[in-house]
Protein backbone atom coordinates (compact mmCIF):
# COMPACT_ATOMS: atom_id res chain seq x y z
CA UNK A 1 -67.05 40.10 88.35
CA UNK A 2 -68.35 37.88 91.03
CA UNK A 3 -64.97 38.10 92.82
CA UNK A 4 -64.79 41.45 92.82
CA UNK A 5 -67.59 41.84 94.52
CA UNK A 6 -66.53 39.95 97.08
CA UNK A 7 -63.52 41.90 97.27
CA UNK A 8 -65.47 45.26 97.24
CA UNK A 9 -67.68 43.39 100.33
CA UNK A 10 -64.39 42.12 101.97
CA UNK A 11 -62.98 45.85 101.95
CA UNK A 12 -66.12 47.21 103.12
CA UNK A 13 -66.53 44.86 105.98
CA UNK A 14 -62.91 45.01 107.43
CA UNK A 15 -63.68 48.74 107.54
CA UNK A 16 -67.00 48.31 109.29
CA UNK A 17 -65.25 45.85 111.40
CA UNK A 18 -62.38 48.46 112.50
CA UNK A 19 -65.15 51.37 113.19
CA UNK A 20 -67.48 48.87 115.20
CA UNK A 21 -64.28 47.96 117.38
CA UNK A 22 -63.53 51.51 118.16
CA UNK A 23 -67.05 52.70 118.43
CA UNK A 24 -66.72 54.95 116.01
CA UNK A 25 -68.79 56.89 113.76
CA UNK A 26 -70.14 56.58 110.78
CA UNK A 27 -66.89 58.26 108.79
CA UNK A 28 -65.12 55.61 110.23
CA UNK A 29 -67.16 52.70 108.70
CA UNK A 30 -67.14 54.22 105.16
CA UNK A 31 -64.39 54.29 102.13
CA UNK A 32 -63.50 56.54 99.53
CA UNK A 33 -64.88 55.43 95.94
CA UNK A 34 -61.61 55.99 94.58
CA UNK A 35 -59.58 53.87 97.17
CA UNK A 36 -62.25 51.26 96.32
CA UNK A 37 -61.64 51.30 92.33
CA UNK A 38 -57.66 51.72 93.35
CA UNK A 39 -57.93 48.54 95.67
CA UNK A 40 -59.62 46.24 93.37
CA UNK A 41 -57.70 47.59 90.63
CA UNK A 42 -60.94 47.80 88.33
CA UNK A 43 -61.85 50.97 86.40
CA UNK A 44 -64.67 53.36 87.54
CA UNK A 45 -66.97 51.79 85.05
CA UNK A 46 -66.25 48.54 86.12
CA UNK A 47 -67.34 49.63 89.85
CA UNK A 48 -70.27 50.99 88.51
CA UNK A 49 -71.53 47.68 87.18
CA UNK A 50 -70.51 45.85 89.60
CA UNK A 51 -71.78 47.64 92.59
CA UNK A 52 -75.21 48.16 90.91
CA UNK A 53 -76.08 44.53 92.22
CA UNK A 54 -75.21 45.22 95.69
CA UNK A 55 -77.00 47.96 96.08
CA UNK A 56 -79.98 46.54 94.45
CA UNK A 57 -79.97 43.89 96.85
CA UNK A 58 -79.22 46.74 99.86
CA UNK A 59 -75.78 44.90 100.95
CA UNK A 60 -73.92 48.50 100.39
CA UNK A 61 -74.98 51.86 100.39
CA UNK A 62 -73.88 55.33 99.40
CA UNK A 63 -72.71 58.15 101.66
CA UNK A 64 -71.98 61.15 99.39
CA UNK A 65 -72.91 64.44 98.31
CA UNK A 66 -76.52 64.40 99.83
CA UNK A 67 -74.33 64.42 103.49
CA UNK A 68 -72.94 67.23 102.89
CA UNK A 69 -69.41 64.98 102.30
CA UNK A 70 -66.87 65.85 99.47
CA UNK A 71 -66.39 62.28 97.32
CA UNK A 72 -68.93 59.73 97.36
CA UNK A 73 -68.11 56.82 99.14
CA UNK A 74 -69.42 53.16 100.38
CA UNK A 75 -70.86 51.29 103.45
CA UNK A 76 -71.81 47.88 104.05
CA UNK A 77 -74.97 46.81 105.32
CA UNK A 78 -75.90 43.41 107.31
CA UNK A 79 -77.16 42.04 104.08
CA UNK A 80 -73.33 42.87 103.01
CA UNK A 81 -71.69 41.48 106.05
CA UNK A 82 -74.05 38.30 105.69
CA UNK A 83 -73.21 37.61 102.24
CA UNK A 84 -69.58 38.36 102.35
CA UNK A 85 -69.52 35.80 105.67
CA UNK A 86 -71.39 33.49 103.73
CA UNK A 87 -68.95 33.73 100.26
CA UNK A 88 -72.13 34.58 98.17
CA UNK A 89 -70.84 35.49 95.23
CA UNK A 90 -67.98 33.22 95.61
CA UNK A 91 -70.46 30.58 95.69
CA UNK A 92 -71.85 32.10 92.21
CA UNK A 93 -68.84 31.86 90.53
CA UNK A 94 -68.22 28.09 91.29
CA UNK A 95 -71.52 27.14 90.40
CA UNK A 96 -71.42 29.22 87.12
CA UNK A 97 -68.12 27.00 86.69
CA UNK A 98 -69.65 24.20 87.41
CA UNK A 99 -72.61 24.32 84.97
CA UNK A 100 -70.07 25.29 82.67
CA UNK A 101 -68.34 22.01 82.82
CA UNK A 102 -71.22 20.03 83.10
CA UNK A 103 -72.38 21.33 79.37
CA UNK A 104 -69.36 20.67 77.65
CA UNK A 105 -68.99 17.08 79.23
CA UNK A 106 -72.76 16.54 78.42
CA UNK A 107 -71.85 18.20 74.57
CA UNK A 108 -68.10 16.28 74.04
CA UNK A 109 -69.09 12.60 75.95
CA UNK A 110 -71.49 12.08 73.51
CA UNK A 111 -69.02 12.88 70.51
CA UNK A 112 -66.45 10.80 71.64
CA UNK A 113 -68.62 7.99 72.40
CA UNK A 114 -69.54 8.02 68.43
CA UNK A 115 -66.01 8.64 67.20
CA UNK A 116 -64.84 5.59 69.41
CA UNK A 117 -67.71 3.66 68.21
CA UNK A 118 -66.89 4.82 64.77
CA UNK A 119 -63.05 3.63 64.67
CA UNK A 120 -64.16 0.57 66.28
CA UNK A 121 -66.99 -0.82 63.31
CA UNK A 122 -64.28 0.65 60.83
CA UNK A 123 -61.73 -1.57 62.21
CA UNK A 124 -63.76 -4.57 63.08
CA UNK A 125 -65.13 -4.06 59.11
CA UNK A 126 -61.30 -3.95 58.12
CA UNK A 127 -59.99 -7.06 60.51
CA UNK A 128 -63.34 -9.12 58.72
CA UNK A 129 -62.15 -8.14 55.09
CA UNK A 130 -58.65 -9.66 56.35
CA UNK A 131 -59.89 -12.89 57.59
CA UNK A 132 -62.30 -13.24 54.33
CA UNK A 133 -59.38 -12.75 52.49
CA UNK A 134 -57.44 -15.47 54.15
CA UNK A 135 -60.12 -17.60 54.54
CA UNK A 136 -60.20 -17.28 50.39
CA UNK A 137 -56.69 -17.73 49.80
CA UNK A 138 -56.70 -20.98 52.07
CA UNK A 139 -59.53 -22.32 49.98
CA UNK A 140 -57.82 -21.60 46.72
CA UNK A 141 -54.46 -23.10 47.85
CA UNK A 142 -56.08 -26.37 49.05
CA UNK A 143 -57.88 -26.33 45.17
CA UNK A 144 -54.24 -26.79 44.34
C-alpha cells in the first residue's frame, strides 16, 4: 500500500509540477479521482484507504463538490511534495521488510543452531558406540 502511495504522490506532484511551470491555476494542479484509481490500477476502495493517511497527515487535499466542480479530485500539498522527494513511504516499506527479516532470522538461527547441535551429539554418541565396540572386540580377540 506504501507504494501506492507513493505513486498517488508521484502523480500528484508531476501535475503540480506541470501547473507551477506554466503558472497556471489551480485546475491545472489537480487530477480527476478516477484517472487516479485508473493510473494506479487500484479499486476505489483501495484509494479510499490509502489516501486516508495522506490526508491525515495534510500531504493531499480534496477539490470537489464544495467548489462548485463536477468529480472530486486531488492536490498535493508541500508536506506531499516533501515526502514524495524524500521516498517516505518508500522508506516504510523497506524498513517494514527489514524488520520482517530480522524476526525470522532471530526465530530460524536459533532452530538451526539446535538441530545442528542435535545431529552433531547424535553422531558423536553413534561414532563413541563404534569405537567401544572395537575397542571390545580387540580385547576379546587378544583373550584368544
Amino acid at each position: 500500500m506504501n507504494k501506492k502511495r507513493h505513486q498517488l504522490l508521484g502523480l500528484l506532484a508531476k501535475e503540480y509540477a506541470k501547473g507551477k511551470f506554466y503558472e497556471g491555476n489551480i485546475l491545472d494542479v489537480i487530477v480527476m479521482i478516477s484517472t487516479i484509481v485508473k493510473n494506479l490500477n487500484i479499486t476505489y476502495d483501495e484509494f479510499i484507504i490509502m489516501s486516508e493517511e495522506l490526508l491525515s497527515k495534510n500531504e493531499i487535499e480534496y477539490f470537489g463538490n464544495d467548489n462548485n466542480f463536477d468529480q472530486p479530485a486531488l492536490f498535493i500539498k508541500s508536506d506531499g511534495i516533501t515526502a514524495f522527494a524524500n521516498k517516505k513511504y518508500l522508506k516504510i516499506d523497506n524498513e517494514q521488510y527489514r524488520e520482517n527479516i530480522k524476526f525470522w532470522a532471530q526465530l530460524i538461527l536459533p532452530v538451526l543452531s539446535f538441530i545442528i547441535a542435535a545431529i552433531a551429539l547424535f553422531l558423536n554418541i553413534i561414532t563413541q558406540t563404534e569405537v567401544e565396540k572395537v575397542k571390545s572386540s580387540q580385547k576379546f580377540e587378544n583373550l584368544k
